[in-house]
Protein backbone atom coordinates (compact mmCIF):
# COMPACT_ATOMS: atom_id res chain seq x y z
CA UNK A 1 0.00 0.00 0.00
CA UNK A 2 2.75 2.42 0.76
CA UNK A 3 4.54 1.74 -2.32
CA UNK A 4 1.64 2.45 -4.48
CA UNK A 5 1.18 5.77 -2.74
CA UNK A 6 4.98 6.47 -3.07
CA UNK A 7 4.93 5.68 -6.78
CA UNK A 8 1.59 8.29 -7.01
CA UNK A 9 3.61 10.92 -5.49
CA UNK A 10 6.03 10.79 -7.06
CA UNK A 11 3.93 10.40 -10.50
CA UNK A 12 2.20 13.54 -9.53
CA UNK A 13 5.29 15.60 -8.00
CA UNK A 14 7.60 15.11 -10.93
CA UNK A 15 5.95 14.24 -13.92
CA UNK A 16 2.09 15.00 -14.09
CA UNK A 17 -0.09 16.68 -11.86
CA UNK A 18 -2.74 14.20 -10.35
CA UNK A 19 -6.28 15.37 -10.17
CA UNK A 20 -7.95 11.84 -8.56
CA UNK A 21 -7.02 8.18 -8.18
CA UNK A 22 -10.12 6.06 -8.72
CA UNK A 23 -9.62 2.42 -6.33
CA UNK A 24 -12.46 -0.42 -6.42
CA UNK A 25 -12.00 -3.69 -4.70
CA UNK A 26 -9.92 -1.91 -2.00
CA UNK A 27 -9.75 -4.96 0.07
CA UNK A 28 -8.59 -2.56 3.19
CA UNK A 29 -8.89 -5.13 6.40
CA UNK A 30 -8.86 -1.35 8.37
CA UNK A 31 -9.43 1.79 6.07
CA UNK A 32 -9.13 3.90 9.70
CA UNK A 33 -5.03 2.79 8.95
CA UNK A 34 -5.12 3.42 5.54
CA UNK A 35 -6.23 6.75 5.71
CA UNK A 36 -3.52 8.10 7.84
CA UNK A 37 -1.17 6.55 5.97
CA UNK A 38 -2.22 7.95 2.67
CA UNK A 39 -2.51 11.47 4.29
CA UNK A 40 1.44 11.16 5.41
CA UNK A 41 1.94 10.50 1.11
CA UNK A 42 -0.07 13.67 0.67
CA UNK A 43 -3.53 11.53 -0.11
CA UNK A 44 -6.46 12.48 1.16
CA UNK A 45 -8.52 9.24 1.34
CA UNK A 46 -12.42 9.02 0.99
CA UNK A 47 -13.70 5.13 1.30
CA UNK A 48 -17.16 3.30 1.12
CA UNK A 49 -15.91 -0.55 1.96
CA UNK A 50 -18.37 -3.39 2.48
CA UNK A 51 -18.27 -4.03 6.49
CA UNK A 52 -19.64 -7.72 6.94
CA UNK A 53 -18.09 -8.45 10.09
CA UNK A 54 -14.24 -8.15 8.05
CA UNK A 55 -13.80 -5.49 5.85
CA UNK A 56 -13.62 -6.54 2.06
CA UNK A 57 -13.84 -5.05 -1.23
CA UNK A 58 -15.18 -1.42 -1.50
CA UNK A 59 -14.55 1.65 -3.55
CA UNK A 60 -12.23 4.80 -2.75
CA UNK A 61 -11.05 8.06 -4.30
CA UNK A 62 -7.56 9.30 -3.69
CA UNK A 63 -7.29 13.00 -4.25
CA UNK A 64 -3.72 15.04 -3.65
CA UNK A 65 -3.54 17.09 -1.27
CA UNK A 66 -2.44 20.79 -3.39
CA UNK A 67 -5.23 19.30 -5.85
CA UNK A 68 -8.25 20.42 -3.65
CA UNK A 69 -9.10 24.06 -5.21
CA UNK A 70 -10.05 26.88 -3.01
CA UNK A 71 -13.28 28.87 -3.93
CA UNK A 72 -12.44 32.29 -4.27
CA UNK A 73 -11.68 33.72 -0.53
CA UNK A 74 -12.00 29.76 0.84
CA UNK A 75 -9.36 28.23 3.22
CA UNK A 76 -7.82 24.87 2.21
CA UNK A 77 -9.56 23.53 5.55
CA UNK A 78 -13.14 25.12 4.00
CA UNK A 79 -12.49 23.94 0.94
CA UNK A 80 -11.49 20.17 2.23
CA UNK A 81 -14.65 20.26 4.66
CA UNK A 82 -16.74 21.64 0.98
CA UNK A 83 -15.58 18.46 -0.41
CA UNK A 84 -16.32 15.85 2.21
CA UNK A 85 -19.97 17.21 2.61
CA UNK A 86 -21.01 15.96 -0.76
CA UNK A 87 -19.70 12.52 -0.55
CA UNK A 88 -22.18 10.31 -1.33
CA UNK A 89 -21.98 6.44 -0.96
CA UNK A 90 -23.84 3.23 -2.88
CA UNK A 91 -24.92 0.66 -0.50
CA UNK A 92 -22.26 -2.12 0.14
CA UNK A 93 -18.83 -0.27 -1.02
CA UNK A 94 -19.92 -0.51 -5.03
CA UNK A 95 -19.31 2.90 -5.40
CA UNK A 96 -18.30 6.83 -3.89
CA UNK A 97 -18.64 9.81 -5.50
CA UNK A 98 -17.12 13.58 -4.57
CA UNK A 99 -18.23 16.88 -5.88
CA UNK A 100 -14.32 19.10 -5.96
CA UNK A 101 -13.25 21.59 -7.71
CA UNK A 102 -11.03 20.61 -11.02
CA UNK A 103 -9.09 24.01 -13.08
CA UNK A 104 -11.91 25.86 -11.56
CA UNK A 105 -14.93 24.10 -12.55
CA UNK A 106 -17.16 22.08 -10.12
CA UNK A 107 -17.11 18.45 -11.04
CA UNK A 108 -18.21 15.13 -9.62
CA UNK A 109 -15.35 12.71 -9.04
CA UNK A 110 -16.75 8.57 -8.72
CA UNK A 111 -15.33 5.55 -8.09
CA UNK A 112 -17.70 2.42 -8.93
CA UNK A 113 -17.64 -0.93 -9.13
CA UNK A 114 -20.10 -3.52 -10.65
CA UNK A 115 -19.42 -6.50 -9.68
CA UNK A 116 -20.13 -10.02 -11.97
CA UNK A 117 -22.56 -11.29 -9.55
């Protein structure tokens, strides 16, 4: 897990900028770890996992932490706190979706899944 987020990084740090990382099938036995640890990489984290007694599969959507755009006269902390109130979340982890700001234009960021069965 680390790796991948040091490889994204460094992806977005050095060669091109990184608005989102879609994830399904996350497979996170703890997402409260993951977070944390993603946030230390400069990732803020935003899951929907399936919780049937262990955690399994699910959906997430990585976004960098310099790519959450401030609204004209908004804080980075009002503009993180704008994002996380419009997450919205499909019933067992299939999907997550985020309204952010992208070059200045609201968009809606999702990560779904459909599984075969």
């Amino acid at each position: 897990w680390e790796r991948c987020l040091f490889k994204l990084k460094e992806e977005h740090t050095r060669r091109t900028r990184i608005t989102a990382v879609f994830l399904q099938e996350i497979n996170l036995t703890n997402p409260d770890k993951a977070k944390p640890i993603a946030l230390e990489h400069g990732f803020y984290m935003f899951t929907n996992v399936i919780i049937r007694g262990q955690y399994k599969g699910g959906t997430a959507i990585l976004i960098p932490k310099n790519s959450i755009e401030a609204q004209q006269g908004e804080s980075h902390h009002a503009a993180l706190a704008r994002v996380k109130s419009t997450i919205r979340c499909l019933p067992h982890g299939r999907g997550i979706a985020c309204d952010t700001m992208v070059q200045g234009q609201l968009r809606r960021l999702a990560s779904v899944y459909a599984p075969v069965t």
